[in-house]
Protein backbone atom coordinates (compact mmCIF):
# COMPACT_ATOMS: atom_id res chain seq x y z
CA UNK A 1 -39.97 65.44 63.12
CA UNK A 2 -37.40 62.87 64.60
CA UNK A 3 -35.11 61.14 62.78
CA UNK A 4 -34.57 58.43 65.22
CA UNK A 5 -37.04 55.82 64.02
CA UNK A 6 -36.25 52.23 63.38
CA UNK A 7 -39.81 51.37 61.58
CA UNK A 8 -42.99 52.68 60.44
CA UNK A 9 -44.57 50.91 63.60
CA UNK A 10 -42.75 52.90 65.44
CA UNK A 11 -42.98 56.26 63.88
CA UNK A 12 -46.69 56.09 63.19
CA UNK A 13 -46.99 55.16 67.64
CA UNK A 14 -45.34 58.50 68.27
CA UNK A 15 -48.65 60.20 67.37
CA UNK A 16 -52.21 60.03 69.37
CA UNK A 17 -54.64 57.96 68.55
CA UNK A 18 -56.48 59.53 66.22
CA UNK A 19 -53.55 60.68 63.96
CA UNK A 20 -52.14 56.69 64.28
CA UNK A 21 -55.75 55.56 62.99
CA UNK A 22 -55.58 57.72 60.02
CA UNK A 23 -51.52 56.80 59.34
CA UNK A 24 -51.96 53.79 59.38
CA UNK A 25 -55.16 54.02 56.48
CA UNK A 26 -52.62 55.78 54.88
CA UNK A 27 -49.86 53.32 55.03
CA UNK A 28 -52.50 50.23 54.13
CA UNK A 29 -53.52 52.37 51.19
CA UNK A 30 -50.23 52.96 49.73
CA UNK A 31 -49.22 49.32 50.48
CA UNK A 32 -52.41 48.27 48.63
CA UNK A 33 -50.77 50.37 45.65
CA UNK A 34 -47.08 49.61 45.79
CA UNK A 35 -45.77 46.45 44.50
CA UNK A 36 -46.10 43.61 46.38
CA UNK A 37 -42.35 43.43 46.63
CA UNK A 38 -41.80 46.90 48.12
CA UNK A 39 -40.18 47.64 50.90
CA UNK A 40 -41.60 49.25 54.18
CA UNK A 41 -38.74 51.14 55.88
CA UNK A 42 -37.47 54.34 57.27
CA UNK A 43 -35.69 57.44 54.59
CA UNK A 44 -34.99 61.19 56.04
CA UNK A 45 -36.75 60.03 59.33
CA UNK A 46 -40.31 59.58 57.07
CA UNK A 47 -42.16 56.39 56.59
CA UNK A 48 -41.04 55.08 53.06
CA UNK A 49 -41.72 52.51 50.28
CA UNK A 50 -38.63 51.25 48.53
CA UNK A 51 -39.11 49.30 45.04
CA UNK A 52 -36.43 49.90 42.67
CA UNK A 53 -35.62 53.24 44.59
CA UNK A 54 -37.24 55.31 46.72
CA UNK A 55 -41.31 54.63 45.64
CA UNK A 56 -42.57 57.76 48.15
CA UNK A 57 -42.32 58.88 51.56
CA UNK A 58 -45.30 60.05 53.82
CA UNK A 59 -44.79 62.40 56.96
CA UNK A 60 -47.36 64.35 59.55
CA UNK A 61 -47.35 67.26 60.26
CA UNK A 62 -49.00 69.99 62.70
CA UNK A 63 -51.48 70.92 59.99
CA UNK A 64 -50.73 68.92 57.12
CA UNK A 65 -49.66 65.29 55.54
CA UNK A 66 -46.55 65.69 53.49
CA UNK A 67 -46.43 63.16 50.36
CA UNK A 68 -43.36 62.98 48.84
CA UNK A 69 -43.25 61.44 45.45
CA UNK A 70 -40.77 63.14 43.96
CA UNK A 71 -39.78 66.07 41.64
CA UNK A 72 -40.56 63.95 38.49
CA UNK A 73 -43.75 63.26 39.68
CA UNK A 74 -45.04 66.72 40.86
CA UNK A 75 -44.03 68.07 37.96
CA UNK A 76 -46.07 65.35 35.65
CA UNK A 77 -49.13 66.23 37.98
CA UNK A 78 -49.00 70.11 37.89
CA UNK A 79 -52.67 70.30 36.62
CA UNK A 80 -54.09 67.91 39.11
CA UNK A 81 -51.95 69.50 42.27
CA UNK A 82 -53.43 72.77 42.01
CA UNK A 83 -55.83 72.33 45.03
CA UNK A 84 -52.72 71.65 47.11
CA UNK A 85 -49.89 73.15 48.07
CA UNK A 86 -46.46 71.80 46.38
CA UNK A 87 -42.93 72.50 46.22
CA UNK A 88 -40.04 70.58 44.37
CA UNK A 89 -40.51 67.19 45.64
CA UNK A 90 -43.46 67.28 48.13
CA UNK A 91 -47.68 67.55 48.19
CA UNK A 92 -49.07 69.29 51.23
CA UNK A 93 -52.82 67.61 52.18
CA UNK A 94 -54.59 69.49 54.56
CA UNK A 95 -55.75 68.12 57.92
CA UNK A 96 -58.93 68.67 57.13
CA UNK A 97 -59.15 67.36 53.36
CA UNK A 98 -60.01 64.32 51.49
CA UNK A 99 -57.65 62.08 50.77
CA UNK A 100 -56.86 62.03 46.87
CA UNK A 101 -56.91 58.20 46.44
CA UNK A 102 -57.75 58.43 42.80
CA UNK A 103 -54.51 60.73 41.93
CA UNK A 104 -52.06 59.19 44.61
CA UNK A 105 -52.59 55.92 42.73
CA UNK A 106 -51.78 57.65 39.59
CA UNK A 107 -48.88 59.34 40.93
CA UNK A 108 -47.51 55.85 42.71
CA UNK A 109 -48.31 54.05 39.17
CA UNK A 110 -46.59 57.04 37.19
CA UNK A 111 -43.62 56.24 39.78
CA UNK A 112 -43.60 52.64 39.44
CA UNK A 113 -43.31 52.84 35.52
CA UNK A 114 -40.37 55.19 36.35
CA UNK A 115 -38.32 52.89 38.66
CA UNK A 116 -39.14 49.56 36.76
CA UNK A 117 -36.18 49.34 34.48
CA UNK A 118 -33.84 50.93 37.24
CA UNK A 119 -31.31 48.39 39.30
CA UNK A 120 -31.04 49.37 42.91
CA UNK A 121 -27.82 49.58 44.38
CA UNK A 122 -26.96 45.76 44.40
CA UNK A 123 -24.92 45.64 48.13
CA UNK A 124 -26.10 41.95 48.90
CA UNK A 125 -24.76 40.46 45.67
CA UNK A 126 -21.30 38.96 47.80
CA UNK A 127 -23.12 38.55 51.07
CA UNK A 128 -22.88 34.56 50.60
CA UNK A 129 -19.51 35.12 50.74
CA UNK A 130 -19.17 36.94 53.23
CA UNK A 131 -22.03 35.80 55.84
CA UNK A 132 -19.51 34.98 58.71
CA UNK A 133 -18.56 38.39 58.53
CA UNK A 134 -21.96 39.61 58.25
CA UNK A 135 -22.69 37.61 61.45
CA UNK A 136 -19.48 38.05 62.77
CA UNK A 137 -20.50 42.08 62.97
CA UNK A 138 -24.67 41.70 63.46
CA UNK A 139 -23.18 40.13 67.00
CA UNK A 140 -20.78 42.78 67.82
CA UNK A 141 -22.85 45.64 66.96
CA UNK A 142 -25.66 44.96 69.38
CA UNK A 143 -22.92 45.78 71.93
CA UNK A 144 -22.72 49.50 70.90
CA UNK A 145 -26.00 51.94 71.67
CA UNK A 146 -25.78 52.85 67.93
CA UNK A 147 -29.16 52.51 66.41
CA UNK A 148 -30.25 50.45 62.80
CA UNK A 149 -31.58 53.12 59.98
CA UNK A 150 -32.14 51.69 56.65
CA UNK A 151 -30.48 54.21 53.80
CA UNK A 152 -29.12 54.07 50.09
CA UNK A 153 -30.39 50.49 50.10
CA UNK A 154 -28.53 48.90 52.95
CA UNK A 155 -28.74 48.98 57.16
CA UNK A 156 -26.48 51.54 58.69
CA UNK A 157 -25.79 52.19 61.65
CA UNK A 158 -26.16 56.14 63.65
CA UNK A 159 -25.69 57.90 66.81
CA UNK A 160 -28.26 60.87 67.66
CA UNK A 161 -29.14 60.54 64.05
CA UNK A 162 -25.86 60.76 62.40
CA UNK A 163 -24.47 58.16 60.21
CA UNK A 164 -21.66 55.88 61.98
CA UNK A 165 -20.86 52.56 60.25
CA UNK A 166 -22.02 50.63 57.66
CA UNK A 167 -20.61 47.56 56.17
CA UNK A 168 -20.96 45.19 52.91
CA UNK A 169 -19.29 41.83 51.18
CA UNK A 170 -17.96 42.88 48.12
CA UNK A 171 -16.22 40.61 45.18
CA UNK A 172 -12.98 40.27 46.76
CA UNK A 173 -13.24 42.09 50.23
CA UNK A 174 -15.61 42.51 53.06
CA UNK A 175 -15.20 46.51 54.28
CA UNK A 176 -16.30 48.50 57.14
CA UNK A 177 -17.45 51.85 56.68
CA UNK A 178 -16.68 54.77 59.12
CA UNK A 179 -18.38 57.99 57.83
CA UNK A 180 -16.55 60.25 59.97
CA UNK A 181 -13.21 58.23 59.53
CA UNK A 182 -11.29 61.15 58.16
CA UNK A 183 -11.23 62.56 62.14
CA UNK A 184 -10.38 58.90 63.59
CA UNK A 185 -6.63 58.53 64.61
CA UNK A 186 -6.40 55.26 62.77
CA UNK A 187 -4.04 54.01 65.07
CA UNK A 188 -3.59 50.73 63.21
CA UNK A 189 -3.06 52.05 59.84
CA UNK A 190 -6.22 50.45 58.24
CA UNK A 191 -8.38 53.30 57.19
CA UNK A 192 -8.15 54.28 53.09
CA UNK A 193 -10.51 56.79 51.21
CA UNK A 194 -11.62 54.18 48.55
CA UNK A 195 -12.72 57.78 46.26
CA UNK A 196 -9.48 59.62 46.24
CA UNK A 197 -10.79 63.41 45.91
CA UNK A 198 -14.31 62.65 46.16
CA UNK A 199 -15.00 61.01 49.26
CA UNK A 200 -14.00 63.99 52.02
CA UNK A 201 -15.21 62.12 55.18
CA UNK A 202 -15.76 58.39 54.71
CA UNK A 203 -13.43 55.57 55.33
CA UNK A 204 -13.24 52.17 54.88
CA UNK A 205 -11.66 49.65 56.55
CA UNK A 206 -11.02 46.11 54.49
CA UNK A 207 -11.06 42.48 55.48
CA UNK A 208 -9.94 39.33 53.45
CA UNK A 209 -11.74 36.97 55.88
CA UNK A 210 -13.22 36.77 59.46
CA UNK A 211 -10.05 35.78 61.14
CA UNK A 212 -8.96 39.50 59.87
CA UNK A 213 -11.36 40.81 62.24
CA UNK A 214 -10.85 41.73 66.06
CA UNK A 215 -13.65 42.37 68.03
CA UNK A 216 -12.02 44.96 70.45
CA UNK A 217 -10.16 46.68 67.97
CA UNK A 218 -13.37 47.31 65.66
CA UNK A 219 -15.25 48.40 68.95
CA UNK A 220 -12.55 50.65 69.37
CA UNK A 221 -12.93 52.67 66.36
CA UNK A 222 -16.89 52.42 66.74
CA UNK A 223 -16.13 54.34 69.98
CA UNK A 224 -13.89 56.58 68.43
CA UNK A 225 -16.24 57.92 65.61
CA UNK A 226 -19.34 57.81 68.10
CA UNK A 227 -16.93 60.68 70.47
CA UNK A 228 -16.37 62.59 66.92
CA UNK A 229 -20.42 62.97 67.03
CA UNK A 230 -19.98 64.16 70.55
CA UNK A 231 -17.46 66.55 69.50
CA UNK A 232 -19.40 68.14 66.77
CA UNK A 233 -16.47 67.02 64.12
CA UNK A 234 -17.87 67.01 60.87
CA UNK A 235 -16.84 68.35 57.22
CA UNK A 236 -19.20 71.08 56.13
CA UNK A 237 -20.32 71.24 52.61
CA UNK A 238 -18.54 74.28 50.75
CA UNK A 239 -21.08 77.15 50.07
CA UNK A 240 -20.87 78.09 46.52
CA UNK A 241 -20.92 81.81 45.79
CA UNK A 242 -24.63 82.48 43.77
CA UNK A 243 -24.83 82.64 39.91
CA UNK A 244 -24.31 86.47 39.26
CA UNK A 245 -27.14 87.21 36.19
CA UNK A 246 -25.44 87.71 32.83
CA UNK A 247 -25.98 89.31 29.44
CA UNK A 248 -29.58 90.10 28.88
CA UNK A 249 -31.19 89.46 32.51
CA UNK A 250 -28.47 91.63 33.92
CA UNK A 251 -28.86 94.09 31.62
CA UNK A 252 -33.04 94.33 32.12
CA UNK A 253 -32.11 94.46 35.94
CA UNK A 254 -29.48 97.37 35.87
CA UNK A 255 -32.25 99.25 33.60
CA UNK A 256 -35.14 98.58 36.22
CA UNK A 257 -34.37 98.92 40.03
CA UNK A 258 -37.69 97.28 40.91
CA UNK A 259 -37.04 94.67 38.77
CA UNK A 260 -33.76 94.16 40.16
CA UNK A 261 -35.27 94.66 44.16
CA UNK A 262 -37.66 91.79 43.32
CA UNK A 263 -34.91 89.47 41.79
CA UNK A 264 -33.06 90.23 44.87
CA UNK A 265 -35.87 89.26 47.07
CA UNK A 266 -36.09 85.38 45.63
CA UNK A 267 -34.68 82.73 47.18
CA UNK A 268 -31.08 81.64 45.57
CA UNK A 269 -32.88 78.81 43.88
CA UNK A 270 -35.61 80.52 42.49
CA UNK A 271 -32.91 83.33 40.87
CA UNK A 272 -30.64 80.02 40.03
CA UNK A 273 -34.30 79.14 38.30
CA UNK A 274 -34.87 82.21 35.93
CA UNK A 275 -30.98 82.72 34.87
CA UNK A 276 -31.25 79.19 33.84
CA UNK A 277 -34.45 79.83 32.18
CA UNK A 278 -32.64 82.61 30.38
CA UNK A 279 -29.22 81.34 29.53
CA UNK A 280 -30.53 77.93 27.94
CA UNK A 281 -32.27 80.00 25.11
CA UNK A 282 -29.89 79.91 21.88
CA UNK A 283 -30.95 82.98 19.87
CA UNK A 284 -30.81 86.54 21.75
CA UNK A 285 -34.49 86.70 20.06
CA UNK A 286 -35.76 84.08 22.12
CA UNK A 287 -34.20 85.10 25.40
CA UNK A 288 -35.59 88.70 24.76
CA UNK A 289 -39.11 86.37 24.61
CA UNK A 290 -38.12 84.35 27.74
CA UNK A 291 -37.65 87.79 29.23
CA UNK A 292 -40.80 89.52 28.99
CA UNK A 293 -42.52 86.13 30.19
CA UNK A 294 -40.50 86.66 33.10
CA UNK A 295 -40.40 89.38 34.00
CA UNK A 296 -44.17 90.04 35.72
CA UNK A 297 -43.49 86.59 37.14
CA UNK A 298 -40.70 88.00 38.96
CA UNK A 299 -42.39 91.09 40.02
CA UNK A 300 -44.75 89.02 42.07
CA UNK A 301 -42.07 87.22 43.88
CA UNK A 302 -43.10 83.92 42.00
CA UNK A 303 -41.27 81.03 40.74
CA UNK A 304 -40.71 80.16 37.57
CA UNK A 305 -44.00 78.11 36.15
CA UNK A 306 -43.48 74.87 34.93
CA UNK A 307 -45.42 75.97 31.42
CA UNK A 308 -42.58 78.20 30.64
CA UNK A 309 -39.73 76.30 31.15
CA UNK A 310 -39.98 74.46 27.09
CA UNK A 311 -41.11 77.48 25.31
């Protein structure tokens, strides 16, 4: 699936007729559902509806729609999902199936109550301020072949899918983002990391008003991060060494090696899952409990089931 589109328009074109007739019932369905002030846009290269947050995301696939509501949400509708296939955040439909208007509305509603009270991240609150800057930079970007994606509630701007620049007016600055600053030269001293030992890769660069801002010299550094891309410069997330199992799961798995080969054989998350399950329990009596529940679950190579997780 690319993640190159600009709109839905676009991404639901990319398929053949028959798949853009029944995307597009799709997409009038959920926009009959959403609130009238959601937003149509484009999240994780997937046709999405924004209202308060990110509402849900549709996608096609070679034998399946992917509806993605959410990990909140599948887990609310575990008894109604059990026709389809699910994992943490997603609801497989079938090609060939119906579609499950009755419990997408439900699960879009369930959403909506969800988001209601929640403020999404507020970037336009300056832009009055700041709206000769905003223009100011709408004008030189269309001189770059960077393309417009719409992510964490504002536009930014990416190269062969990867994030470039991004700016916003804030309360006493307009700034520039470069999200693979850390590798640019900054050869006018501009650049700070505005999240001292969080940020590892972003950069901003800060105006005080439009005169501040030279065209060439922006371009320049727009050219600079768009060669980092080309150069395959980017920080890595660390990898974090697994959970080991402790006290009475490691002591069950020591005791039984085909326990322990079928522990072995679940994904990291799914171990990550069961330890988890285990360690939260407060009284050795109920983690002994927790543990025979488990165990047959594990056996099978299965995850952990929802209706065990509060017992």
């Amino acid at each position: 699936m690319s993640t190159t589109f600009s709109s839905i328009d676009e991404y639901i074109n990319s398929f053949d007729p028959d798949t853009q007739e029944d995307l597009q019932n799709l997409r009038q369905f959920i926009r009959s559902t959403a609130p009238d002030d959601a937003k149509e846009t484009i999240n994780y290269g997937m046709p999405t509806y924004r209202w308060h947050g990110n509402l849900i995301h549709f996608a096609k696939f070679k034998n399946h729609i992917g509806i993605y509501p959410g990990p909140t949400a599948i887990e609310a509708f575990t008894e109604r999902l059990t026709a389809f296939k699910t994992s943490k955040g997603a609801i497989q439909i079938p090609l060939n199936a119906t579609l499950p208007k009755d419990l997408l509305i439900d699960i879009i509603q369930f959403n909506i109550r969800l988001l209601q009270d929640k403020k999404a991240p507020q970037w336009d609150n300056h832009r009055a301020a700041w709206r000769d800057c905003e223009e100011f930079m709408n004008q030189l970007i269309v001189k770059t072949n960077l393309k417009k994606e719409f992510k964490w509630g504002t536009d930014v701007y990416t190269y062969q899918g990867k994030n470039v620049i991004g700016w916003a007016g804030f309360k006493h600055f307009f700034s520039l983002w470069f999200y693979n600053g850390v590798f640019l030269e900054d050869r006018l001293k501009v650049l700070i990391n505005a999240s001292e030992g969080k940020t590892k890769a972003l950069r901003q660069w800060r105006f005080n008003s439009r005169e501040e801002m030279n065209e060439q010299d922006i371009l320049a550094y727009i050219q600079e991060s768009i060669q980092t891309i080309k150069d395959g410069k980017e920080i890595k997330p660390k990898r974090i060494a697994p959970q080991q199992p402790e006290g009475i799961l490691k002591e069950a798995l020591n005791q039984d090696a085909a326990f322990k080969i079928a522990f072995d054989r679940l994904t990291p998350g799914k171990r990550k899952e069961y330890q988890n399950y285990i360690s939260e329990a407060k009284q050795e009596k109920t983690k002994a409990t927790r543990l025979d529940k488990i165990k047959p679950l594990i056996l099978e190579g299965k995850a952990l089931h929802d209706k065990y997780k509060h017992s």
